[in-house]
N, C-alpha and C. Protein backbone atom coordinates (compact mmCIF):
# COMPACT_ATOMS: atom_id res chain seq x y z
N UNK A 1 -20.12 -21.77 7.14
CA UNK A 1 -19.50 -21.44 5.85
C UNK A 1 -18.15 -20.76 6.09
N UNK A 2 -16.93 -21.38 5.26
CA UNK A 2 -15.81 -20.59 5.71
C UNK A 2 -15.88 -19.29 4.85
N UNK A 3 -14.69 -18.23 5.43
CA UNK A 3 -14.41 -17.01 5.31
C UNK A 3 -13.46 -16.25 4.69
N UNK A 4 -13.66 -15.72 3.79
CA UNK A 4 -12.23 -15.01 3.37
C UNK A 4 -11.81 -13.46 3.87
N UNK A 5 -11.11 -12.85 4.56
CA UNK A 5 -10.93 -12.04 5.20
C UNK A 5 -9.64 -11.35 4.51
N UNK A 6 -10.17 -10.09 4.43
CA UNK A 6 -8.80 -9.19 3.58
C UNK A 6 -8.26 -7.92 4.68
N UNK A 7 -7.49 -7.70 5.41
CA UNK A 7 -6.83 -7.33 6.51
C UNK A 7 -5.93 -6.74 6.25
N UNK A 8 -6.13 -5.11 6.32
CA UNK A 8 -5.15 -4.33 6.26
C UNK A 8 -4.56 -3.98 7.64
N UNK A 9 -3.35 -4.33 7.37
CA UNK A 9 -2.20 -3.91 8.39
C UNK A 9 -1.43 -2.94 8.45
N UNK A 10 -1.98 -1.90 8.09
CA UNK A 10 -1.67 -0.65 8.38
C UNK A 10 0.06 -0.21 7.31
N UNK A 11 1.04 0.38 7.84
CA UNK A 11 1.98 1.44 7.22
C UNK A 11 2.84 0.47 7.42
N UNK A 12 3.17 -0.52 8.50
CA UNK A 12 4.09 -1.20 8.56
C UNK A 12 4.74 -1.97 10.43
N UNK A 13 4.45 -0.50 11.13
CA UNK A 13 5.02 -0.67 12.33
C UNK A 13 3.71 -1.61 12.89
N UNK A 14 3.60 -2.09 13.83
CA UNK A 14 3.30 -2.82 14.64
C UNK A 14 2.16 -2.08 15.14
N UNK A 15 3.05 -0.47 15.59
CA UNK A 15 1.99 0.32 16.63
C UNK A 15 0.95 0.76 15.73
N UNK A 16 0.50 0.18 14.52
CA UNK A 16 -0.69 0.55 13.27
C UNK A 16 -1.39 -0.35 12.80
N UNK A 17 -1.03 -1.26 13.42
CA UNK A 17 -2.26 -2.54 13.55
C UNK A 17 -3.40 -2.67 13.97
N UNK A 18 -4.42 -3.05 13.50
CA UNK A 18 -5.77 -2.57 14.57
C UNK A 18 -6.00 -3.78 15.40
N UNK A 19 -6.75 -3.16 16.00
CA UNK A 19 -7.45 -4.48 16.78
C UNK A 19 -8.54 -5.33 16.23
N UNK A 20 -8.86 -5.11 15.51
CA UNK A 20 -9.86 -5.65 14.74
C UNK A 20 -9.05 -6.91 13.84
N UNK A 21 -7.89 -6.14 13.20
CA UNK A 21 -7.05 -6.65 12.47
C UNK A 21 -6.68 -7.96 13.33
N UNK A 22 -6.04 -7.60 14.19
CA UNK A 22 -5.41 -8.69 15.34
C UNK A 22 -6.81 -9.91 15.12
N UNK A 23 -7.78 -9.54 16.17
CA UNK A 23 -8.63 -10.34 16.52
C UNK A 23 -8.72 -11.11 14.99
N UNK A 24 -9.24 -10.88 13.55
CA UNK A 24 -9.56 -11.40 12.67
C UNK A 24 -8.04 -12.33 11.76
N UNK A 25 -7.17 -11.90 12.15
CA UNK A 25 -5.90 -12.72 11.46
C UNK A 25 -5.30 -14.31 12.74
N UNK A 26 -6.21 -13.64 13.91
CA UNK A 26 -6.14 -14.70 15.29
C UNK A 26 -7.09 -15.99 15.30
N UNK A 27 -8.25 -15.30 14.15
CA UNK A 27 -9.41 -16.40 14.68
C UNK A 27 -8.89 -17.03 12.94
N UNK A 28 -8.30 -17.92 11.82
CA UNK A 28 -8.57 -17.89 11.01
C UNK A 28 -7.45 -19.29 10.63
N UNK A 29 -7.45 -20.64 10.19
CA UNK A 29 -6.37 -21.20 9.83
C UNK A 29 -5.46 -20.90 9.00
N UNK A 30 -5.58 -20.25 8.33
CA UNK A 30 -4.66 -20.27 7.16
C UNK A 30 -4.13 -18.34 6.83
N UNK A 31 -3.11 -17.91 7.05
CA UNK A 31 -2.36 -16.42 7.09
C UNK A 31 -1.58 -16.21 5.67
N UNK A 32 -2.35 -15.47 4.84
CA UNK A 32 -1.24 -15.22 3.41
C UNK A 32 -0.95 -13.94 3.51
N UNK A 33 0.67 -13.56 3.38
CA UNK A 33 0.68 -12.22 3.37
C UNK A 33 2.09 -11.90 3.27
N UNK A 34 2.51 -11.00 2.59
CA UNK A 34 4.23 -10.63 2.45
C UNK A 34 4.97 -10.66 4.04
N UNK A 35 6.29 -11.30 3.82
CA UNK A 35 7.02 -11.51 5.02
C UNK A 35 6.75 -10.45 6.22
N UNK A 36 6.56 -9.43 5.31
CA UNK A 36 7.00 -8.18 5.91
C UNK A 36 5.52 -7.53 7.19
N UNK A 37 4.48 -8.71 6.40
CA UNK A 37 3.27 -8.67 6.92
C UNK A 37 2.67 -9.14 7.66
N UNK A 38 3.27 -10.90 7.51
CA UNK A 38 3.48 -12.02 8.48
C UNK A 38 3.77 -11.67 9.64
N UNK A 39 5.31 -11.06 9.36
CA UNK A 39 6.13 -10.39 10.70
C UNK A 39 5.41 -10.08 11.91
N UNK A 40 4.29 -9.05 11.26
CA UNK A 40 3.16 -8.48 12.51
C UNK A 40 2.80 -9.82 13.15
N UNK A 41 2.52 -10.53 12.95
CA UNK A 41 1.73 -11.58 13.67
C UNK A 41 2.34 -13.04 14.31
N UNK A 42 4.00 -12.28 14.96
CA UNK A 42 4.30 -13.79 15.14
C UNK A 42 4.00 -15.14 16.44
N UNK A 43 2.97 -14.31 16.25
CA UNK A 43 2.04 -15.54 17.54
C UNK A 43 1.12 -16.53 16.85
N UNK A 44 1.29 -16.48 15.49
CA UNK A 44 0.33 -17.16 14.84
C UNK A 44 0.55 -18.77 14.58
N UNK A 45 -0.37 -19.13 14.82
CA UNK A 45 0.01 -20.93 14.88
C UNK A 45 -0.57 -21.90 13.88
N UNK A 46 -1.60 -20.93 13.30
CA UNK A 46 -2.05 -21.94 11.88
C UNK A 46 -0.80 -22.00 10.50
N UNK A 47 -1.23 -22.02 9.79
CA UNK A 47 -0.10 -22.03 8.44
C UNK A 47 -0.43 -20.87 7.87
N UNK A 48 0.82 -20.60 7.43
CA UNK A 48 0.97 -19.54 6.35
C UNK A 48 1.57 -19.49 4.77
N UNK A 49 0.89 -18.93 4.26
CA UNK A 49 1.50 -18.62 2.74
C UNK A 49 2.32 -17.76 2.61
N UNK A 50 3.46 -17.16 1.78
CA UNK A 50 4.45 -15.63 1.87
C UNK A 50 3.74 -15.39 0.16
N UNK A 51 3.68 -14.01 0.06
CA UNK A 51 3.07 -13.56 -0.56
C UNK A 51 3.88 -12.28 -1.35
N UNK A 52 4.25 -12.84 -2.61
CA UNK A 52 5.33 -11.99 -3.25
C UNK A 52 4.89 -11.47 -4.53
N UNK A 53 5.58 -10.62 -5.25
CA UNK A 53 5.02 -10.05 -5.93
C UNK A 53 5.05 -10.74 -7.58
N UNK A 54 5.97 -11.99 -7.37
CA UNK A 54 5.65 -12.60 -8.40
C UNK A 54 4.54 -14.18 -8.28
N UNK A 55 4.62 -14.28 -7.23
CA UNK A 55 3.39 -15.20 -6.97
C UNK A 55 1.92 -14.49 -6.75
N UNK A 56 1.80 -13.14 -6.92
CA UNK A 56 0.19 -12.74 -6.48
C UNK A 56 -0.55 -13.10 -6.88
N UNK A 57 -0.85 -13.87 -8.29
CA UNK A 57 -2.21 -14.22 -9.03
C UNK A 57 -1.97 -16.23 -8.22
N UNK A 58 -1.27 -16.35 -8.39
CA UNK A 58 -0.68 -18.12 -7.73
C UNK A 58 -1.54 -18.05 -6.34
N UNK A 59 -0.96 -17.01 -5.56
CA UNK A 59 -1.85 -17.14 -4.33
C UNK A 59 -3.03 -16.42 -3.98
N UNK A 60 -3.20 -15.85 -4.84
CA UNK A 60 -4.97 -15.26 -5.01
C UNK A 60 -5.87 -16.47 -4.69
N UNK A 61 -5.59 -16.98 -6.16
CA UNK A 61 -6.50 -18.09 -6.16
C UNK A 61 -6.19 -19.70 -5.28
N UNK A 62 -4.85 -19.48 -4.54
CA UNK A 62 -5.10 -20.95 -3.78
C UNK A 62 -5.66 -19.84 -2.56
N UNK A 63 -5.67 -18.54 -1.97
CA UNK A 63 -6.87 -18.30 -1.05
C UNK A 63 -7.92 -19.38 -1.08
N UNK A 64 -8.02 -18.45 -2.54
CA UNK A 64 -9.82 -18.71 -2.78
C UNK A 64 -9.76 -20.42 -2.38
N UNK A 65 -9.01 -21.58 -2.95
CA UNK A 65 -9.61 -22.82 -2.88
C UNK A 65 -9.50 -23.04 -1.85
N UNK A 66 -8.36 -22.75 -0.72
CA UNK A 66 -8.89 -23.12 0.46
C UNK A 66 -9.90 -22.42 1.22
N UNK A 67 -10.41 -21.40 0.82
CA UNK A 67 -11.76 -20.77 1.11
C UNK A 67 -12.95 -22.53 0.62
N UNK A 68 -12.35 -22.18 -0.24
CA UNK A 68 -13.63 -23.54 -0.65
C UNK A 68 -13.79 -25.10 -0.59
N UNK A 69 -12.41 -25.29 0.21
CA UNK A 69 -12.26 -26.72 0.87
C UNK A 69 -12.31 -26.30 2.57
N UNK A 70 -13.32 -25.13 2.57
CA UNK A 70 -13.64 -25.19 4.09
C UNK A 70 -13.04 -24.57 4.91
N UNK A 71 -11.63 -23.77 4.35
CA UNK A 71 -10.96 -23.20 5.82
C UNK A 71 -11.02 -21.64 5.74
N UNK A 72 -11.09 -21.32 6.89
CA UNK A 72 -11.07 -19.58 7.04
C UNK A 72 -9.75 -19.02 6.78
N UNK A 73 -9.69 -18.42 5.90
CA UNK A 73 -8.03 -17.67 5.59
C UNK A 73 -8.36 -15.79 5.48
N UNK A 74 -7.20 -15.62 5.93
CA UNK A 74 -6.75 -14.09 5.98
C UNK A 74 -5.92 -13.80 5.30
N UNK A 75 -5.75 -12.88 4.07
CA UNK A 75 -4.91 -12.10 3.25
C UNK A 75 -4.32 -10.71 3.83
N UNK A 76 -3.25 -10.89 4.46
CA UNK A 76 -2.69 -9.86 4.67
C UNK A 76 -2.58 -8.86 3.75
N UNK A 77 -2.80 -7.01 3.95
CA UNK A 77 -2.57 -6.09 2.47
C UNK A 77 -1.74 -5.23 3.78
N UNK A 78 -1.09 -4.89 3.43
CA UNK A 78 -0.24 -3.86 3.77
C UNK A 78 -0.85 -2.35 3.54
N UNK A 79 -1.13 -1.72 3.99
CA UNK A 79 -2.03 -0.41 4.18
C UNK A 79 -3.66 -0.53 4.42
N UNK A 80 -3.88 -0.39 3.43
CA UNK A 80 -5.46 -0.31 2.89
C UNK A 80 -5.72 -1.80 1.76
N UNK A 81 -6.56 -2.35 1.90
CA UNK A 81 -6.77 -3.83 1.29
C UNK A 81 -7.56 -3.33 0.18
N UNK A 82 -8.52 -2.05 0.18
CA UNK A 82 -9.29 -1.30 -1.25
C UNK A 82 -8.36 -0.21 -1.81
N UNK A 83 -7.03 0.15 -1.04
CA UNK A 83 -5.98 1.27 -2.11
C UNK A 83 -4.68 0.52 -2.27
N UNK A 84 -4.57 0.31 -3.59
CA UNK A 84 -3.54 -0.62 -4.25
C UNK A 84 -3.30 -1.44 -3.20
N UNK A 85 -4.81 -2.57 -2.90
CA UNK A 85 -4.61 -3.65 -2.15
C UNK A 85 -4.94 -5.13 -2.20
N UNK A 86 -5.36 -5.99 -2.35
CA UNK A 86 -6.06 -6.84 -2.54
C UNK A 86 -7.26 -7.38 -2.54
N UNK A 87 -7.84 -6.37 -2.46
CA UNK A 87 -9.11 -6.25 -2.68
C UNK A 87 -10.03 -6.39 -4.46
N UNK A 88 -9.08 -5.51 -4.54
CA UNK A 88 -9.35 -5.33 -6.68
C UNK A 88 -9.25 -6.78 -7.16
N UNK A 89 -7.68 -7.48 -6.97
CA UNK A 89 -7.47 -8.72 -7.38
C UNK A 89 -8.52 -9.64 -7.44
N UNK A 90 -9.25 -9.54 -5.60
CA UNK A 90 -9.64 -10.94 -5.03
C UNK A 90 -11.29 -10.54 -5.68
N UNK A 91 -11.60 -9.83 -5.98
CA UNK A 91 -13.23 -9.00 -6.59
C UNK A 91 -12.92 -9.86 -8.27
N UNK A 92 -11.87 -9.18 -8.56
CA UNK A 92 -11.46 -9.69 -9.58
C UNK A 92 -11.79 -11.64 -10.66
N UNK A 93 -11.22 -12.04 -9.52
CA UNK A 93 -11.11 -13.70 -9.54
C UNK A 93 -12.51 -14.04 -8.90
N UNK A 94 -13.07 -13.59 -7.74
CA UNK A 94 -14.43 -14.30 -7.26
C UNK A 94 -14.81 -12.90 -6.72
N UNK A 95 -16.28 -13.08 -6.77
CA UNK A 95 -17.34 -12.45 -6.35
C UNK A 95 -18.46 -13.01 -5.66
N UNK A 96 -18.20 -14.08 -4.86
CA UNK A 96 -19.77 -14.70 -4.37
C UNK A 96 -18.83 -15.50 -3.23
N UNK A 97 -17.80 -14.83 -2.99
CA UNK A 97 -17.43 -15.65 -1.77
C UNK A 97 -17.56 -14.67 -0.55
N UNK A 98 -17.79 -15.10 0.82
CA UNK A 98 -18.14 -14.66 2.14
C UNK A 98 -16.84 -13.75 2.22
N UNK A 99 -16.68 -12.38 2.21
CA UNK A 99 -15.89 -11.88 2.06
C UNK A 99 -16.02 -10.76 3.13
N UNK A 100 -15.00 -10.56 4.13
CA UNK A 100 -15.10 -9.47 5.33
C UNK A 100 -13.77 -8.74 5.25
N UNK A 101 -13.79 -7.11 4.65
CA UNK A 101 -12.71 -6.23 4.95
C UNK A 101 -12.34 -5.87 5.61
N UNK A 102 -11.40 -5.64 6.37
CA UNK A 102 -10.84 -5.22 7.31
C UNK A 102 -9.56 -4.00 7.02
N UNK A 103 -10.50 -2.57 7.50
CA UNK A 103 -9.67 -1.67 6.79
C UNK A 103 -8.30 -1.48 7.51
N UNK A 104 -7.53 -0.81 7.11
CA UNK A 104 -6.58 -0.38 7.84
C UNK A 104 -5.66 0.66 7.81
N UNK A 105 -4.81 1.32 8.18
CA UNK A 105 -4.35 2.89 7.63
C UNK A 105 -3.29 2.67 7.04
N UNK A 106 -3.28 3.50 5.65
CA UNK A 106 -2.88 3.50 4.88
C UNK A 106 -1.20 4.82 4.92
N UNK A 107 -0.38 4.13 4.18
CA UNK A 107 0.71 5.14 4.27
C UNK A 107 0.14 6.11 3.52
N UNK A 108 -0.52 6.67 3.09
CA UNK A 108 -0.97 7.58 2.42
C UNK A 108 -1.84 8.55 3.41
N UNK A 109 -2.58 8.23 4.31
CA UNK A 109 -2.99 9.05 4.92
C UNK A 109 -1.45 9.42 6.37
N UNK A 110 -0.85 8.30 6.58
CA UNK A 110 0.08 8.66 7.70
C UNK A 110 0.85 9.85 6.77
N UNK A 111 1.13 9.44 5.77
CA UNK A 111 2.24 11.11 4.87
C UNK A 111 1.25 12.05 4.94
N UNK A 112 -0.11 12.12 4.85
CA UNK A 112 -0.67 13.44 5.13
C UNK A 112 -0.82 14.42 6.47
N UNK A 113 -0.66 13.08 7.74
CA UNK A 113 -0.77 13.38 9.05
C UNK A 113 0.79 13.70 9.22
N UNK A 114 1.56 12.99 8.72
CA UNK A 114 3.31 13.74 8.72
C UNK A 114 3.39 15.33 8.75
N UNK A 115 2.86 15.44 7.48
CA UNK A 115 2.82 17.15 6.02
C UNK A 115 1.75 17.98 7.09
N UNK A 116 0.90 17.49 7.80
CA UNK A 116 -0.34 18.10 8.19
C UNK A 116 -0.78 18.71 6.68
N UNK A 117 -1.39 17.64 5.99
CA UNK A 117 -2.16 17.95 5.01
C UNK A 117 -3.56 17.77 5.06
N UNK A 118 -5.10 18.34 5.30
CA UNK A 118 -5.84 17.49 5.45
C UNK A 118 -6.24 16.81 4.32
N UNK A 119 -6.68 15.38 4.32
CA UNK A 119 -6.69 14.64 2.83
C UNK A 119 -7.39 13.98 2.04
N UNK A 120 -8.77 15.59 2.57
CA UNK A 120 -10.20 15.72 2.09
C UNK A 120 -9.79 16.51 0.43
N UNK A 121 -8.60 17.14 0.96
CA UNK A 121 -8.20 18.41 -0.02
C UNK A 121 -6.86 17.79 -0.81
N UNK A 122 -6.86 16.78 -1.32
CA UNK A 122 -5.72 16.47 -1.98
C UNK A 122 -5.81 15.29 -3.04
N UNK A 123 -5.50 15.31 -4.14
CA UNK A 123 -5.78 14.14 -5.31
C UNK A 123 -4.84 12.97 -4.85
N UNK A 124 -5.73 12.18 -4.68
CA UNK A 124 -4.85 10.73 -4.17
C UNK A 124 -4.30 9.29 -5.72
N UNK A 125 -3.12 8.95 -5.83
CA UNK A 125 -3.06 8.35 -6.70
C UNK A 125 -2.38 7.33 -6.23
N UNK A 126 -2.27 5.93 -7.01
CA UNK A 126 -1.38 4.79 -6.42
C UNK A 126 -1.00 4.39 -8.22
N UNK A 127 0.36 4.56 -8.25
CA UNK A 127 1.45 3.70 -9.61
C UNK A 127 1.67 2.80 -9.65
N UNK A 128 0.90 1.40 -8.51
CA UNK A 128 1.92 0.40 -7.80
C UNK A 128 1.75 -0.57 -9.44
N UNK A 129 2.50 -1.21 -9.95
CA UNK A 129 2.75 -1.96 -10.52
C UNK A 129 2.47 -1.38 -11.99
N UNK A 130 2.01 -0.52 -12.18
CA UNK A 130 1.39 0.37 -13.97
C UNK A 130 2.44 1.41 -14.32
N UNK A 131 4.10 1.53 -13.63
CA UNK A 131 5.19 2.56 -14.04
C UNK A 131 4.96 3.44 -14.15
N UNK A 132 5.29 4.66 -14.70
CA UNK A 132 5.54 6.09 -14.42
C UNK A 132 4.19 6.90 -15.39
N UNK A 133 2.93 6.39 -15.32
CA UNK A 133 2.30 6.63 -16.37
C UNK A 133 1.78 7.93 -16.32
N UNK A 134 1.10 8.20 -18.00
CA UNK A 134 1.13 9.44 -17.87
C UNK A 134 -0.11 9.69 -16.97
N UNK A 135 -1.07 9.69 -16.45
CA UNK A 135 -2.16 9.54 -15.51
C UNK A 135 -1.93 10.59 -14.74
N UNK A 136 -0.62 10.88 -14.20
CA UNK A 136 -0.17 11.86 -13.14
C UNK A 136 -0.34 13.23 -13.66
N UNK A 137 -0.09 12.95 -14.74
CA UNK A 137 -0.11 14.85 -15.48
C UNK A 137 -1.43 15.59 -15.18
N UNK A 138 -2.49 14.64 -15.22
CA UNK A 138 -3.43 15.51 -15.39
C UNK A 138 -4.08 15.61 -14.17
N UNK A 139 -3.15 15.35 -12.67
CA UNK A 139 -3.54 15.45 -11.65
C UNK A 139 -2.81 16.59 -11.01
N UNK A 140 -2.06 17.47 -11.56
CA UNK A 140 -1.07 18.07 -11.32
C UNK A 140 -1.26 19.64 -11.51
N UNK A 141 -1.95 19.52 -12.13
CA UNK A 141 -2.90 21.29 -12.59
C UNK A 141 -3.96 21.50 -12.16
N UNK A 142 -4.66 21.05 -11.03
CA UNK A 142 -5.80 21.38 -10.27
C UNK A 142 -5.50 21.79 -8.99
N UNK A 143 -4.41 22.41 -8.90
CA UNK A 143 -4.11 23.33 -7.49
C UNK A 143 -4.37 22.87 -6.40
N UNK A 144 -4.26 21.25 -6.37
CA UNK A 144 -4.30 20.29 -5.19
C UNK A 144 -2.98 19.86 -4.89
N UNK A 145 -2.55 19.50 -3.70
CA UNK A 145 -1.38 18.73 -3.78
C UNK A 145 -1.56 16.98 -4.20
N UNK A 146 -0.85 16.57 -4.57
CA UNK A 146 -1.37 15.03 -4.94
C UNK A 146 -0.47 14.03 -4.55
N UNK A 147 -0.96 13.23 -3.48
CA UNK A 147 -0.21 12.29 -2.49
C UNK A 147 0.19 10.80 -3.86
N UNK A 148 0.97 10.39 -4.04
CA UNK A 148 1.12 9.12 -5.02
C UNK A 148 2.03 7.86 -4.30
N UNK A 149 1.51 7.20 -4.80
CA UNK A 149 2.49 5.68 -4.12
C UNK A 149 3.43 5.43 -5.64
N UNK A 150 4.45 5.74 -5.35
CA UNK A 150 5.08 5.58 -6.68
C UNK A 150 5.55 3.88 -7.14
N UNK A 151 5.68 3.73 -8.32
CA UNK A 151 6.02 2.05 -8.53
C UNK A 151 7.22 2.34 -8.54
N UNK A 152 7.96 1.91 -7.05
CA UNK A 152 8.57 1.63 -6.68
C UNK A 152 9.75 2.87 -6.24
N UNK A 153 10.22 3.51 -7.45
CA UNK A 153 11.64 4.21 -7.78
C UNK A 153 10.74 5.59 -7.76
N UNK A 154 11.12 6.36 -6.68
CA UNK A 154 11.22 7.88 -5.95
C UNK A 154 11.62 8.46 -7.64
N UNK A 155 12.82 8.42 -7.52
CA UNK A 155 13.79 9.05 -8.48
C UNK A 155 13.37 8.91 -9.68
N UNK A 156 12.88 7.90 -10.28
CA UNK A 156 12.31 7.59 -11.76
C UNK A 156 11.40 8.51 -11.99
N UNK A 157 10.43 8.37 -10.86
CA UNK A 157 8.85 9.38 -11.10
C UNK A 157 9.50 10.90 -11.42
N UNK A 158 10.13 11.16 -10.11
CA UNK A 158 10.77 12.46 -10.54
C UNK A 158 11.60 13.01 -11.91
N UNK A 159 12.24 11.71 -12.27
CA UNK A 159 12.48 12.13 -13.71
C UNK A 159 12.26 11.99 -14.71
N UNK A 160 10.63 10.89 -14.75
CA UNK A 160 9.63 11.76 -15.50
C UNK A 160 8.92 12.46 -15.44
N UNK A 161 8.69 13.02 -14.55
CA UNK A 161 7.55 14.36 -14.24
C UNK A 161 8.77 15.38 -15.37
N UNK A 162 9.94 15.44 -15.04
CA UNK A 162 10.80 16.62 -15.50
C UNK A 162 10.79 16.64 -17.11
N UNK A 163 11.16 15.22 -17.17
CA UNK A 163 11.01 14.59 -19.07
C UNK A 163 9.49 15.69 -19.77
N UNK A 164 8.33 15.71 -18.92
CA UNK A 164 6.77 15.60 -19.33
C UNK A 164 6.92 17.10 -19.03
N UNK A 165 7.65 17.99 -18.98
CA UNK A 165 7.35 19.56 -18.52
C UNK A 165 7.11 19.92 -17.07
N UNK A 166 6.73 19.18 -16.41
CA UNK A 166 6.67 19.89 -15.02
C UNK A 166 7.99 20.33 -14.73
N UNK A 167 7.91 21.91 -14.05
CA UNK A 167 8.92 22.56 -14.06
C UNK A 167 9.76 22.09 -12.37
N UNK A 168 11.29 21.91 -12.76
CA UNK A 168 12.20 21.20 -11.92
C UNK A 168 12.38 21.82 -10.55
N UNK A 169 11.36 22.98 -10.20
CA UNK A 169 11.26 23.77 -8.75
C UNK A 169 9.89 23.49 -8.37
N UNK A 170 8.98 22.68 -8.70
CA UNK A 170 8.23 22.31 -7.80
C UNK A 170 8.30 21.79 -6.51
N UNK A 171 7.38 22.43 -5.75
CA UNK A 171 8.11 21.66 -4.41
C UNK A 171 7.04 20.53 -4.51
N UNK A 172 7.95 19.29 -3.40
CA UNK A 172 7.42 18.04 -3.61
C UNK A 172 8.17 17.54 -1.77
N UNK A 173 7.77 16.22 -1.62
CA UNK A 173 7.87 16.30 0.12
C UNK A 173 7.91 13.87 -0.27
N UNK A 174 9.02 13.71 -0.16
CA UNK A 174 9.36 12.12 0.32
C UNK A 174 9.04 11.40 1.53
N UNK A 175 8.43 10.84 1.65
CA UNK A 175 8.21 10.17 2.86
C UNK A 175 8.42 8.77 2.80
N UNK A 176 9.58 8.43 3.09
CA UNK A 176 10.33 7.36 3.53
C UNK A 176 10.15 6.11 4.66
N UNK A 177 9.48 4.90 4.21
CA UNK A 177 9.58 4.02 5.16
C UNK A 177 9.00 4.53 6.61
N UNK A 178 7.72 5.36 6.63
CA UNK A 178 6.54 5.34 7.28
C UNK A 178 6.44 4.45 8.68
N UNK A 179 6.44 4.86 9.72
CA UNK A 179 6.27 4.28 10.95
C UNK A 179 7.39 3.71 11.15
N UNK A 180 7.98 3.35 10.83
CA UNK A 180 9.32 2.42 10.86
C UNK A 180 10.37 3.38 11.93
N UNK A 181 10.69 2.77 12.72
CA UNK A 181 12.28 3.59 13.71
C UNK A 181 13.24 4.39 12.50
N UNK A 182 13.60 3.98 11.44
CA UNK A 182 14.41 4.76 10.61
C UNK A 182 13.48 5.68 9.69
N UNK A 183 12.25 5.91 9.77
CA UNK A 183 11.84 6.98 9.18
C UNK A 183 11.99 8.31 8.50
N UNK A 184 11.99 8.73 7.61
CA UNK A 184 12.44 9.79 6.58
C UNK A 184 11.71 10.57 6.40
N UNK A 185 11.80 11.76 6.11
CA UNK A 185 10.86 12.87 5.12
C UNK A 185 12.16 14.03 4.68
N UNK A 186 11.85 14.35 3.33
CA UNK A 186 12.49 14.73 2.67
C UNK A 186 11.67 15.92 2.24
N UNK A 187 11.79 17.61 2.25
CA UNK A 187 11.30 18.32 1.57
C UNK A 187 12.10 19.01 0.66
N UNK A 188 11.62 19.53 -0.34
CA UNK A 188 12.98 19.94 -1.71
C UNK A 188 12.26 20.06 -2.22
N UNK A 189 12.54 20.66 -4.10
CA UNK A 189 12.10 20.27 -4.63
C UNK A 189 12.24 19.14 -5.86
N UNK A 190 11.12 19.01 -7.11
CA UNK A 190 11.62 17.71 -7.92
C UNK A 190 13.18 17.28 -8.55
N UNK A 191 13.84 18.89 -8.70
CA UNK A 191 15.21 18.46 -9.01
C UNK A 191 16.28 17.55 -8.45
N UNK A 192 16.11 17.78 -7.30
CA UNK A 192 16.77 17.50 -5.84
C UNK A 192 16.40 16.07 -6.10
N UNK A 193 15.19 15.80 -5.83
CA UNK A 193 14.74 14.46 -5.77
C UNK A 193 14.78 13.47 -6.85
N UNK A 194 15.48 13.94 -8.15
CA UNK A 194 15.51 12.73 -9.12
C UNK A 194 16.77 13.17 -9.29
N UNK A 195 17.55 13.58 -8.30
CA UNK A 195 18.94 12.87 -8.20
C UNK A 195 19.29 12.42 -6.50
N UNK A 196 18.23 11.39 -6.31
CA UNK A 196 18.71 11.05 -4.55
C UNK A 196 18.06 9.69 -4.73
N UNK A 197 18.31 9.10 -3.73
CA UNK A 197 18.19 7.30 -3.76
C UNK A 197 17.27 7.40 -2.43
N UNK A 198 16.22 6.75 -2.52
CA UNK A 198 15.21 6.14 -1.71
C UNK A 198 15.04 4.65 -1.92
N UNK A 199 14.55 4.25 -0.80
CA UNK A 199 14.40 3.47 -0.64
C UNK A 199 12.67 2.90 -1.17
N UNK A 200 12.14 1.35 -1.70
CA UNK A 200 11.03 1.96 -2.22
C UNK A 200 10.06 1.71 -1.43
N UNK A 201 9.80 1.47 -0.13
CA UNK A 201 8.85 1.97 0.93
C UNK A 201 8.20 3.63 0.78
N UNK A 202 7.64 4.43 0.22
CA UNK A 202 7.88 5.63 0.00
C UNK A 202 6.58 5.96 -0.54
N UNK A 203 6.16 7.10 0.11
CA UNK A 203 5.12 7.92 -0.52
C UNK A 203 5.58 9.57 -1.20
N UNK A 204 5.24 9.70 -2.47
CA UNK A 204 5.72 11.19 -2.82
C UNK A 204 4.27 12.26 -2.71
N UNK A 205 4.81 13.37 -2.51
CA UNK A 205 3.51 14.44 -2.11
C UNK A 205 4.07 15.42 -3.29
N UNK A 206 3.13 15.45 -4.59
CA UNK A 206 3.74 17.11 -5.17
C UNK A 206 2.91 18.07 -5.69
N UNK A 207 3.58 19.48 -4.34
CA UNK A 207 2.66 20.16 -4.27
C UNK A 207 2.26 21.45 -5.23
């Protein structure tokens, strides 16, 4: 019976790939996954899909059919495949297909190992594609720090947190393009930060 395999590839760099990951994106014909995800794997010799953010529901489901005309395929997720990953989607569309996760580390825990935060003790949130919603507010008054994957724009979040009352001296901590050789972290607080340009690779921490 073929396989559908959801494979998180970690923060980005190479050196955050697992082995598990490797071995399961090695044994599989068919590789779907953002360029940026592909990249990791350029020893790969079956075919691949590129996987963008306006084709995600398009290539959800041609996974799935070539899951069901027999071939083993791997969905590349960039961090974690169950935190704002492809996992939700592919649960979403089918539920009775041979399905093997493959976790992987998430920029969200690397910004906590950055901060030395441990991140048993911290409210975890992901914005990816739902904008600046209000959801965040009420994560913000429980004397946790709260790690967020912002949709997209650093600077936006920050200037709505300011719009919504959170006061403009909170401290808050940017983490920029994660594993990567040009790597960032930014500490300040929210004022600072919704007037500065990031890039949107980026995890925000506000503490």
């Amino acid at each position: 019976m073929s396989k559908l395999y959801l494979v998180g590839t970690g923060p980005g760099s190479s050196e955050y790939v697992t082995k598990a990951a490797i071995k399961a994106a090695e044994s599989v014909d068919v590789l779907v996954g953002s360029q940026r995800a592909l990249d990791l794997f350029p020893g790969f010799v079956g075919d691949t899909l590129v996987l963008r953010a306006r084709n995600m529901d398009e290539m959800m489901k041609k996974s799935i059919s070539l899951v069901d005309e027999g071939k083993d395929v791997a969905i590349l997720s960039t961090g974690d495949p169950g935190f704002s990953g492809v996992l939700k989607p592919i649960l979403n569309l089918r539920d009775d297909l041979d399905i093997e996760v493959i976790p992987g580390i998430s920029s969200l825990q690397l910004a906590a190992a950055r901060l030395q935060l441990p991140w048993d003790q911290v409210n975890l949130l992901t914005l990816h594609g739902k904008g600046n919603s209000q959801v965040i507010l009420d994560y913000l008054d429980n004397e946790k720090p709260t790690i967020v994957l912002p949709d997209f724009r650093v600077d936006k979040l920050a200037q709505f947190l300011l719009e919504n009352g959170i006061q403009p001296e909170r401290k808050v901590a940017v983490c920029e393009r994660l594993s990567y050789p040009d790597e960032k972290l930014f500490k300040g607080n929210l004022k600072e930060v919704a007037d500065m340009e990031f890039s949107y690779l980026c995890v925000m921490v506000i503490y």
